[in-house]
C-alpha atoms as a PDB file:
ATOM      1  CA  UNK A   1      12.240   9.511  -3.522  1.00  0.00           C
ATOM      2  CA  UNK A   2      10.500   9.393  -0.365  1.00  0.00           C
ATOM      3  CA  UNK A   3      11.360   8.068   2.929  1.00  0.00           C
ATOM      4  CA  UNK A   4       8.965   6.001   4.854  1.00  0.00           C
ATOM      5  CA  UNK A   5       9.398   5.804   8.594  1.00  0.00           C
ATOM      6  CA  UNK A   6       6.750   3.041  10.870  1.00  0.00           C
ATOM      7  CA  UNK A   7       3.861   5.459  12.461  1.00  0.00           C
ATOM      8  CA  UNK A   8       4.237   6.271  16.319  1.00  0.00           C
ATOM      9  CA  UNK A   9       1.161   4.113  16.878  1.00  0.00           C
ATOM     10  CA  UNK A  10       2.173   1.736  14.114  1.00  0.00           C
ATOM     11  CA  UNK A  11      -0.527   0.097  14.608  1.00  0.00           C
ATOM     12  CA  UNK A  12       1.640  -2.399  16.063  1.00  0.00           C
ATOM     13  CA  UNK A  13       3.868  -2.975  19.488  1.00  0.00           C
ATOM     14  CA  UNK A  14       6.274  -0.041  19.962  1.00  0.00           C
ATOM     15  CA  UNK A  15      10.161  -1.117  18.921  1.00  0.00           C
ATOM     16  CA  UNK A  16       8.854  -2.399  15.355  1.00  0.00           C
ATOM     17  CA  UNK A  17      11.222  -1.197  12.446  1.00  0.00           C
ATOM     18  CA  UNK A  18      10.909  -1.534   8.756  1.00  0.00           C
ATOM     19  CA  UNK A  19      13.562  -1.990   6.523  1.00  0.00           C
ATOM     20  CA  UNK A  20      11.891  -1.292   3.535  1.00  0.00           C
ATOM     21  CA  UNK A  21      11.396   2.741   3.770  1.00  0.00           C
ATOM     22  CA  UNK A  22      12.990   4.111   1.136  1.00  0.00           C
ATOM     23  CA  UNK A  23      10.668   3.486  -1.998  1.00  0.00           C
ATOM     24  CA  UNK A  24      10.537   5.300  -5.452  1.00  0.00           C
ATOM     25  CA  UNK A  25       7.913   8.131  -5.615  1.00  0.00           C
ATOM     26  CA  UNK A  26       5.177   6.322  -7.836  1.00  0.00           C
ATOM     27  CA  UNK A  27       3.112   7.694 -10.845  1.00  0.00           C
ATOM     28  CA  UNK A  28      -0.125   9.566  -9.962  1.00  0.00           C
ATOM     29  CA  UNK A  29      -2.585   7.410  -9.687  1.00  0.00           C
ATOM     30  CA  UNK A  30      -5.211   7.062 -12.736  1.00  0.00           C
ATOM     31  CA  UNK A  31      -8.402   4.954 -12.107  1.00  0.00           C
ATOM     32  CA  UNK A  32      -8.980   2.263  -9.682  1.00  0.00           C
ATOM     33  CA  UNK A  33      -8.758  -1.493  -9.535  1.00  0.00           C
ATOM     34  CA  UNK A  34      -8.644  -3.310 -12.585  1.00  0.00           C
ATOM     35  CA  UNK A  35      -8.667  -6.692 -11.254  1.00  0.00           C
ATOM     36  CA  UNK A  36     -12.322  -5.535  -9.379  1.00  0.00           C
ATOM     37  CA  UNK A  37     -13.302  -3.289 -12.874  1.00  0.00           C
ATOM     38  CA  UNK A  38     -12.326  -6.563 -15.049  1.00  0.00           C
ATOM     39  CA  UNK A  39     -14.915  -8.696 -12.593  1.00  0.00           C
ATOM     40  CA  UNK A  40     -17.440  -5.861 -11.981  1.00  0.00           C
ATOM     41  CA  UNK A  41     -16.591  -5.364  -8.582  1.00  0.00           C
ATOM     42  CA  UNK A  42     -16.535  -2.291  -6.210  1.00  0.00           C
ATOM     43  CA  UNK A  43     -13.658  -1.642  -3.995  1.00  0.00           C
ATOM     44  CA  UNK A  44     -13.319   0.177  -0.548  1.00  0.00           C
ATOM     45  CA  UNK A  45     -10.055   2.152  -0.730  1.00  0.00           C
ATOM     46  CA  UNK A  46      -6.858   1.612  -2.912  1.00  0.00           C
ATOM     47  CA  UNK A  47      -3.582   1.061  -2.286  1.00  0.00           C
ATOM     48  CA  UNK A  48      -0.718   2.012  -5.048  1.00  0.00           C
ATOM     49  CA  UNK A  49       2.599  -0.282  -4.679  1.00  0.00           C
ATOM     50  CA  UNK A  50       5.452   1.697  -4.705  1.00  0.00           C
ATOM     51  CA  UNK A  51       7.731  -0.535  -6.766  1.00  0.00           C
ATOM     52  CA  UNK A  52       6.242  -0.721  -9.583  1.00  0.00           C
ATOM     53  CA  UNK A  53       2.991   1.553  -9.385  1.00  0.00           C
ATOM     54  CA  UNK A  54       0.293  -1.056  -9.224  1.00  0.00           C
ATOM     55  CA  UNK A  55      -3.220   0.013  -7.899  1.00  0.00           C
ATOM     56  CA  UNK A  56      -5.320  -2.394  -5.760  1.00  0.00           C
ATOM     57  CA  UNK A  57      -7.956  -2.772  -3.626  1.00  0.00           C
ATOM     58  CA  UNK A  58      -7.633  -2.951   0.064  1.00  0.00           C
ATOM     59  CA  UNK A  59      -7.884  -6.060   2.294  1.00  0.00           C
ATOM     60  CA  UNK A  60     -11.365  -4.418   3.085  1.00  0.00           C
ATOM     61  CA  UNK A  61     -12.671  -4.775  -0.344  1.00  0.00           C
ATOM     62  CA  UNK A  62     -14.029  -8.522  -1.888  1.00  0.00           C
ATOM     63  CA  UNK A  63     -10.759  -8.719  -3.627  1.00  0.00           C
ATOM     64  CA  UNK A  64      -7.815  -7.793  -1.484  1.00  0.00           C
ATOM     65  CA  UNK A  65      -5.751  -7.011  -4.652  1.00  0.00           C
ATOM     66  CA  UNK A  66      -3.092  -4.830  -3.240  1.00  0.00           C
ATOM     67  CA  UNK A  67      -2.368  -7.896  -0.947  1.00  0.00           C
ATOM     68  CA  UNK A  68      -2.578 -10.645  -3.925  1.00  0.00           C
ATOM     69  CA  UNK A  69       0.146  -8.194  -5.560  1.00  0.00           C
ATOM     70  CA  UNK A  70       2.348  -7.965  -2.809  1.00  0.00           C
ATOM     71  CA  UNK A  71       1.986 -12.289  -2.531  1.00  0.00           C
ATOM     72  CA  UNK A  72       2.521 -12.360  -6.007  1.00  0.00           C
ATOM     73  CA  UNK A  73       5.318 -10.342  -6.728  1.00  0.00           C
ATOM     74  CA  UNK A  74       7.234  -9.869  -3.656  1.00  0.00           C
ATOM     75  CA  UNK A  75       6.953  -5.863  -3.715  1.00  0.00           C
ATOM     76  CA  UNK A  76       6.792  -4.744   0.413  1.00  0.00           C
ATOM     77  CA  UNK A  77       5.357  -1.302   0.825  1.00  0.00           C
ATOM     78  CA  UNK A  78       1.976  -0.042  -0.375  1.00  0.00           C
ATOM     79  CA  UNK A  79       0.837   3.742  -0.119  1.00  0.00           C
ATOM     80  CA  UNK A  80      -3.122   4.957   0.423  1.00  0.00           C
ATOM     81  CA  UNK A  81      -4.081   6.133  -2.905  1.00  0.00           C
ATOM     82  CA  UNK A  82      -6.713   7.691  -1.238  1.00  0.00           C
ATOM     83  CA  UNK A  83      -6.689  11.613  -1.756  1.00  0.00           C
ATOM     84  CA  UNK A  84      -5.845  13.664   1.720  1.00  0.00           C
ATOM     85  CA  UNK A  85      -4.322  10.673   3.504  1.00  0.00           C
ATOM     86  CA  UNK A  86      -0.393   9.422   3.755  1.00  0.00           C
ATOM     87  CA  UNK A  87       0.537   6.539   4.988  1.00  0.00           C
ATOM     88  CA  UNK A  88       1.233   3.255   3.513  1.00  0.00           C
ATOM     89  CA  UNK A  89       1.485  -0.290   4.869  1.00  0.00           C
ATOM     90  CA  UNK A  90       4.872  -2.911   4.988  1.00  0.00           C
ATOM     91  CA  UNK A  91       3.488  -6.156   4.314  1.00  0.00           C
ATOM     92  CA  UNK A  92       7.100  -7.622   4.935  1.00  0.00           C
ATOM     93  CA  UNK A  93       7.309  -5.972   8.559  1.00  0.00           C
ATOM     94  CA  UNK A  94       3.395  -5.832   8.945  1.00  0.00           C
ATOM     95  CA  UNK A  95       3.268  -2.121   9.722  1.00  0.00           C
ATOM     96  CA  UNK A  96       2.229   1.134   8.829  1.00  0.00           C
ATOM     97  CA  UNK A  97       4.534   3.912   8.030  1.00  0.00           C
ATOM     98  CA  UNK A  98       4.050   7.643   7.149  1.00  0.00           C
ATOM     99  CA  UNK A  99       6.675  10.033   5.177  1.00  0.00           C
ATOM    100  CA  UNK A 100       9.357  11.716   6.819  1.00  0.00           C
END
């Protein structure tokens, strides 16, 4: 299990917490969108809920799946699926958080 903490800059005013840091460490991640490969869509960069493993475009790409999953199913914290970079983003408390 990892713990995620909100970022120094946070990308948000100083003092914000998040209460949803401790998350399951998901599967790896294996392919990309579906939701953009099932409409022939490219995405920008994916995000990988850490509830239940779901991979989704960013709010940056035409379908802003990772953010349709979190609306959908409640799940709060997303992680970068990107390779090289870790963070992820609490929709809940609207900030970003790295491991500690």
């Amino acid at each position: 299990m990892t713990t995620w903490v909100p970022r120094t800059d946070g990308g948000r005013p100083e003092g914000r917490h998040c209460a949803h840091g401790d998350q399951p460490d998901p599967p790896p991640a294996v392919g990309g969108c579906h939701e953009c490969a099932a409409t022939g869509k490219h995405w920008v960069r994916l995000l990988m809920c850490l509830t239940c493993g779901h991979l989704g475009c960013c709010d940056s790409s035409p379908g802003a799946h990772a953010t349709s999953h979190h609306e959908k199913s409640g799940h709060p914290v997303a992680k970068s699926a990107e390779p090289g970079e870790e963070w992820a983003w609490c929709y809940v408390d609207e900030v970003y958080l790295s491991p500690r």
